[in-house]
Protein backbone atom coordinates (compact mmCIF):
# COMPACT_ATOMS: atom_id res chain seq x y z
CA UNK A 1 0.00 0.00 0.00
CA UNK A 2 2.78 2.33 0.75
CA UNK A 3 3.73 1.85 -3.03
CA UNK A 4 0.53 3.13 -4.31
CA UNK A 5 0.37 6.02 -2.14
CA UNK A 6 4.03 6.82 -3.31
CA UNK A 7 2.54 6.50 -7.04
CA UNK A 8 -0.38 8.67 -6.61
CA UNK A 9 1.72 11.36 -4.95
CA UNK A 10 4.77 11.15 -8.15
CA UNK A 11 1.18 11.46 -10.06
CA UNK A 12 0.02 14.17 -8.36
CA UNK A 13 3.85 15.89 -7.68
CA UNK A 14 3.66 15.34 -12.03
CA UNK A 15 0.14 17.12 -12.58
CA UNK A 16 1.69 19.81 -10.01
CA UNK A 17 4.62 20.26 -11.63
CA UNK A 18 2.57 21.07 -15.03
CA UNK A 19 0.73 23.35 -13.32
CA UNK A 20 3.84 25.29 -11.87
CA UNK A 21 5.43 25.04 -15.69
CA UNK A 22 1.99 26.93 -17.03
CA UNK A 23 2.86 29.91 -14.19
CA UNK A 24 6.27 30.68 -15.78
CA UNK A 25 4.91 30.10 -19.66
CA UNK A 26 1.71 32.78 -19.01
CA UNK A 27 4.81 34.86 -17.58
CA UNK A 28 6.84 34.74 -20.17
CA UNK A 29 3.69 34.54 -23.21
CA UNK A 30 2.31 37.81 -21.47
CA UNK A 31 5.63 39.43 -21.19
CA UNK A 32 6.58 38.68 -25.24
CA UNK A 33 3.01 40.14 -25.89
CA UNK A 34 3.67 43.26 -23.93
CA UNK A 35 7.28 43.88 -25.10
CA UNK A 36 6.10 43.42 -28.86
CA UNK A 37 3.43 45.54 -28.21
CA UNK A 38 5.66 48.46 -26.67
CA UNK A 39 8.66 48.24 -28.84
CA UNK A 40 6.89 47.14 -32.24
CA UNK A 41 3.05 47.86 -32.25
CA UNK A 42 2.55 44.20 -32.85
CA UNK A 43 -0.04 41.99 -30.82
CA UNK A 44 -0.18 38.62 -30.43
CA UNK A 45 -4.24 38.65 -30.85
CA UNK A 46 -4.36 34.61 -29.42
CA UNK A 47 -2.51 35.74 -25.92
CA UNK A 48 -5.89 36.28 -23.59
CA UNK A 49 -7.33 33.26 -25.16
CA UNK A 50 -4.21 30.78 -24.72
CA UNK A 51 -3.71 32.47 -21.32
CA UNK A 52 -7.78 32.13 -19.93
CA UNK A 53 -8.92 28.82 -21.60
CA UNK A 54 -4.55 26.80 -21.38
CA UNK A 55 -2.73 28.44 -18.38
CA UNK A 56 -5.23 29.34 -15.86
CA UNK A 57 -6.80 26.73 -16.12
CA UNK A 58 -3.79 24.09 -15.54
CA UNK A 59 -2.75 26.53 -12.47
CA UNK A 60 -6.68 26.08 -10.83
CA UNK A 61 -6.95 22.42 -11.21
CA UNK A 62 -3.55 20.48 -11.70
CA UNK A 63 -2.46 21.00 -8.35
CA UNK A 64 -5.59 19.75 -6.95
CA UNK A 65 -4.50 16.05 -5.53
CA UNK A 66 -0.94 17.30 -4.50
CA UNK A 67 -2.93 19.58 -1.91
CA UNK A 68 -5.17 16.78 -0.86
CA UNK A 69 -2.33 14.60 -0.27
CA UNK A 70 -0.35 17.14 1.71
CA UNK A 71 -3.40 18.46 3.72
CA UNK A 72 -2.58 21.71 2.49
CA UNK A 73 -6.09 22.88 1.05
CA UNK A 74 -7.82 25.90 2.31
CA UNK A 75 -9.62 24.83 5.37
CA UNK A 76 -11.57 27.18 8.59
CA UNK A 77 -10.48 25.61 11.85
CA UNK A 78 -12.60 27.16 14.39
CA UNK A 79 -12.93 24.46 16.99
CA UNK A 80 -9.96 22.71 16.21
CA UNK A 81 -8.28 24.03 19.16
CA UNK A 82 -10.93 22.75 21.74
CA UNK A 83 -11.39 19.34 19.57
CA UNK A 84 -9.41 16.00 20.41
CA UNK A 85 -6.65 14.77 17.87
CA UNK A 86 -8.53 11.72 17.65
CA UNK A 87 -11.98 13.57 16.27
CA UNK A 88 -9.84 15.85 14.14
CA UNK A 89 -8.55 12.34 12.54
CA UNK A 90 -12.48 11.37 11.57
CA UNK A 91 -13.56 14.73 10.37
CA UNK A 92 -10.47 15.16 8.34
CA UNK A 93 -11.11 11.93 7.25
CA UNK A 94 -15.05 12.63 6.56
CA UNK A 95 -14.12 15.55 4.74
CA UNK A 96 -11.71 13.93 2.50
CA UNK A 97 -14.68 11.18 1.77
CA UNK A 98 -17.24 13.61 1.02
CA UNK A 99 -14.27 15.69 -1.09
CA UNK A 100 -14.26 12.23 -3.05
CA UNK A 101 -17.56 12.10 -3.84
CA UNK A 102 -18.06 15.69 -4.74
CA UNK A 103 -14.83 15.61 -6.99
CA UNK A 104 -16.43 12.41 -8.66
CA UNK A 105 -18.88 14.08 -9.95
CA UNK A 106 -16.96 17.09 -11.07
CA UNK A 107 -14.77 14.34 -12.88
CA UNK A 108 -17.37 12.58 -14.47
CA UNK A 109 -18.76 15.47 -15.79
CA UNK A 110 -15.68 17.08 -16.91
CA UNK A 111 -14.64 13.82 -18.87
CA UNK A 112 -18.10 14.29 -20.54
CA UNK A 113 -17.46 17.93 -21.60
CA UNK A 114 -13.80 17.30 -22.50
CA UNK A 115 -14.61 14.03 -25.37
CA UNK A 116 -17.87 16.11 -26.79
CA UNK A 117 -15.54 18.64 -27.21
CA UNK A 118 -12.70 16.78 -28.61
CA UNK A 119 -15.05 14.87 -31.04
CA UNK A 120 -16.83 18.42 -32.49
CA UNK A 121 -12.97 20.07 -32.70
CA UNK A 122 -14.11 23.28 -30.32
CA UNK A 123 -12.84 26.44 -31.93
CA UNK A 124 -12.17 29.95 -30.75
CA UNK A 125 -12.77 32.38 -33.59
CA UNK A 126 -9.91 35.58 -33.13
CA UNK A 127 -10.57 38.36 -35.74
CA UNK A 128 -9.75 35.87 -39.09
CA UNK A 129 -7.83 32.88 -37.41
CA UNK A 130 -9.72 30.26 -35.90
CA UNK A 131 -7.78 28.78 -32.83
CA UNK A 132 -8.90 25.28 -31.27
CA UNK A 133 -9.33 25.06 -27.94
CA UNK A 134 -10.97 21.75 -27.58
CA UNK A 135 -7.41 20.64 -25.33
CA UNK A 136 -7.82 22.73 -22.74
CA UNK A 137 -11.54 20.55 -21.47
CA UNK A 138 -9.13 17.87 -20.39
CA UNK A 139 -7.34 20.21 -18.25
CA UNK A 140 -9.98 19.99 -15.05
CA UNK A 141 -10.88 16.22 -15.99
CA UNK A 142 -7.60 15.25 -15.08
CA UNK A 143 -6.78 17.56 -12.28
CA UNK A 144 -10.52 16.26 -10.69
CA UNK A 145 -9.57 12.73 -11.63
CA UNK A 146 -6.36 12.66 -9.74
CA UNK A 147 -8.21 14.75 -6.66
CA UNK A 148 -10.55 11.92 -6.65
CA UNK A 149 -7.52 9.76 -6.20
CA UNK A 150 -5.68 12.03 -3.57
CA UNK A 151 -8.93 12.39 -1.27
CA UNK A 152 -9.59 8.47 -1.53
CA UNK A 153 -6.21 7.67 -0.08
CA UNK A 154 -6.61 10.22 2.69
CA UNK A 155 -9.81 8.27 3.74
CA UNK A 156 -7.78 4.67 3.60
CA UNK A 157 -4.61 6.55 5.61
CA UNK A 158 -7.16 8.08 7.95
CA UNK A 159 -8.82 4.33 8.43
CA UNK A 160 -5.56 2.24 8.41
CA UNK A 161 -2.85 5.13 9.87
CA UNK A 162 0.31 2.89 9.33
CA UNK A 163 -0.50 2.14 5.60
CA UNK A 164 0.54 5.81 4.47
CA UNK A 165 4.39 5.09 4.00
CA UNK A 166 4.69 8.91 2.69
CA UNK A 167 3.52 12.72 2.74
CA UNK A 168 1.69 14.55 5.35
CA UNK A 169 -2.01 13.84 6.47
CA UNK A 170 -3.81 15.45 8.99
């Protein structure tokens, strides 16, 4: 078991990694566009779409498992202070299930939107060029697949403690 969580956090480290690699390409992309602006009145008219529909959208939902594996997402704490380690265990653990579930559904659907997509070839129309964008769908599918996968394995390590091997639960 400790091999599979170490597999679905290399996954999720991989997806993460992506997402950090789309941070530095919208930097540099929006940076090229302004400088060729500036210095030669030219515009790269696909920019804002390849930056909305490709880079922001890796950065919102690649990293998605990582932070469920690491126990890092945003979370309110207001009794956590008064509650026992052992009930904070089972509510992390609850959440994480219910997490699952919710990112199951986001998945499923997501999958569904991505392939209708892909199969009608989704196209942005800029000024004359026609860019497709149909890729980008497949960007939250995976990053809600792999959540799916991240909050699952927080519910076994949260059952069975001494099966996590690796990274950080609550």
């Amino acid at each position: 078991m400790p091999g599979l969580f170490r597999l679905a956090e290399g996954l999720c480290r991989a997806l993460s990694v992506v997402g950090a690699a789309a941070v530095v390409a919208m930097m540099l992309h929006i940076s090229l566009d302004v400088t060729l602006r500036t210095l030669f009145r030219v515009s790269m008219n696909t920019a804002p779409e390849i930056v909305a529909r490709y880079y922001m959208t890796a950065i919102a939902f690649l990293p998605l498992g990582l932070l469920h594996l690491r126990g890092q997402m945003v979370s309110v704490e207001l009794l956590d202070f008064i509650t026992p380690p052992a009930v904070q265990r089972v509510q992390g653990g609850v959440i994480a299930a219910l997490a699952a579930g919710v990112y199951a559904v986001l998945a499923y659907e997501a999958w569904v939107k991505a392939l209708r997509e892909a199969r009608t070839g989704t196209l942005v129309e800029i000024g004359t060029y026609k860019m497709a964008v149909w890729h980008s769908f497949f960007l939250p599918a995976a990053g809600f697949t792999v959540a799916v996968l991240a909050c699952v394995l927080v519910v076994v390590a949260t059952v069975w403690p001494g099966l996590r091997g690796v990274g950080a639960a609550r």
